[in-house]
Protein backbone atom coordinates (compact mmCIF):
# COMPACT_ATOMS: atom_id res chain seq x y z
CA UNK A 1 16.11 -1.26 -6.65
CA UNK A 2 13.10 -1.37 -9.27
CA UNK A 3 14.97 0.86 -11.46
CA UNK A 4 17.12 -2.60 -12.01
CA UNK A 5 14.49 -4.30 -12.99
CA UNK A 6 12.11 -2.36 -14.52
CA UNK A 7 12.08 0.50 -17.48
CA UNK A 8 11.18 4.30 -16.57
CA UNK A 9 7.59 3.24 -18.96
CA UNK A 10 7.19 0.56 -16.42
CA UNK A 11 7.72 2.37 -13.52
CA UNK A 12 5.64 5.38 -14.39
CA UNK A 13 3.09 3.06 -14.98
CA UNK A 14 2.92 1.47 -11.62
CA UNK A 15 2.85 5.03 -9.87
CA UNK A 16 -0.12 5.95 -12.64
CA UNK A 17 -1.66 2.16 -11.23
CA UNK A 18 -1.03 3.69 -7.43
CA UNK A 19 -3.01 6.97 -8.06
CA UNK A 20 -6.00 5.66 -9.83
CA UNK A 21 -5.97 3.53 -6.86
CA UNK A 22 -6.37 6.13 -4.86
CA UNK A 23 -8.52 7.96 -6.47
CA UNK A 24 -10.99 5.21 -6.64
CA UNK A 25 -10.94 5.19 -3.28
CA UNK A 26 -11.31 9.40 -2.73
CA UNK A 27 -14.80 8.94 -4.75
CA UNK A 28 -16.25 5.64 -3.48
CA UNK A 29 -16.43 7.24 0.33
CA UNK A 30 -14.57 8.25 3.90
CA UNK A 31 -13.51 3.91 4.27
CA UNK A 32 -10.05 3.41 3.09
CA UNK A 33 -8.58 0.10 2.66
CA UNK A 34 -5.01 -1.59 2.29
CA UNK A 35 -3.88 -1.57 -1.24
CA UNK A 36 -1.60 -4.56 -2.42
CA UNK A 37 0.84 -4.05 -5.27
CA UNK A 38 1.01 -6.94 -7.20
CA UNK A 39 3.59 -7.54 -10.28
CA UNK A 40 2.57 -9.66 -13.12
CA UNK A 41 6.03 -11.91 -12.77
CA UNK A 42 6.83 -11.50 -16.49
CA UNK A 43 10.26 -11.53 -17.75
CA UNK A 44 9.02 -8.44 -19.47
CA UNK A 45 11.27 -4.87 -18.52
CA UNK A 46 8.29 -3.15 -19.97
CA UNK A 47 5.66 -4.78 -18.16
CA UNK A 48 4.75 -2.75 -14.26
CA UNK A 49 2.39 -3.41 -11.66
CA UNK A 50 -0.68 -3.33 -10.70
CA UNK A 51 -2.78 -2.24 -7.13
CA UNK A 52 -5.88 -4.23 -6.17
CA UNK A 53 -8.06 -2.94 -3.37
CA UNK A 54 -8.64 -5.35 -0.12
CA UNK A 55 -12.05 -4.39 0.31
CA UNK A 56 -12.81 -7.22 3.33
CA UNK A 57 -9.40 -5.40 5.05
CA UNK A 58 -10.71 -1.51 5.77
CA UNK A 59 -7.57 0.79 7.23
CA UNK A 60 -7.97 1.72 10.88
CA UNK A 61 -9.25 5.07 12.02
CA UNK A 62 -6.46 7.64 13.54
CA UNK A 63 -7.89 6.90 17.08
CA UNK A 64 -7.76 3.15 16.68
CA UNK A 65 -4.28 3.34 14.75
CA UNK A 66 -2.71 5.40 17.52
CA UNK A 67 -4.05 3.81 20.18
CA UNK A 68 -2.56 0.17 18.47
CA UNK A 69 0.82 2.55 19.03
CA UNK A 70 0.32 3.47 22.30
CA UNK A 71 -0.11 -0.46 23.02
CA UNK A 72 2.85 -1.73 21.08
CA UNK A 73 5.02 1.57 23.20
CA UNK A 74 4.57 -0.12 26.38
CA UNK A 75 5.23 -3.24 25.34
CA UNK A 76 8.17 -2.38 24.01
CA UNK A 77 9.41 -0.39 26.74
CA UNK A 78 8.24 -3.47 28.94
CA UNK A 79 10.14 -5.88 27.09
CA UNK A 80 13.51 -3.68 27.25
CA UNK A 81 13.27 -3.58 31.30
């Protein structure tokens, strides 16, 4: 669907945006945070998008992130019965 809006420069550019992203985040340490892509709303074809780093929103750890699933399982399975 961005291919509608956007030119192949543009688009290239945004995935560029996403991996300096995450390289930023590879050398500042092990925390890892959410990543929001944000579009400058120009009428622009051209013009991409950028990533900004939610420091104050830190990704869970795989323990914490599958025990979140575990939860949301049983509720589901709860809520079906």
């Amino acid at each position: 669907m961005t291919g509608k809006f956007l030119k192949r420069g543009a688009i290239i550019d945004t995935i560029k945006s996403e991996e300096r992203m995450n390289a930023v985040q590879k050398r500042a340490g092990k925390t890892k945070y959410h990543v929001d892509v944000v579009s400058c709303g120009c009428p622009d074809e051209n013009c991409g998008a950028f990533h900004i780093l939610r420091s104050e929103r830190p990704l869970p750890s795989w323990e914490e992130a599958e025990q979140t699933l575990l939860v949301e399982r049983q509720q589901r399975k709860s809520a079906r019965k």
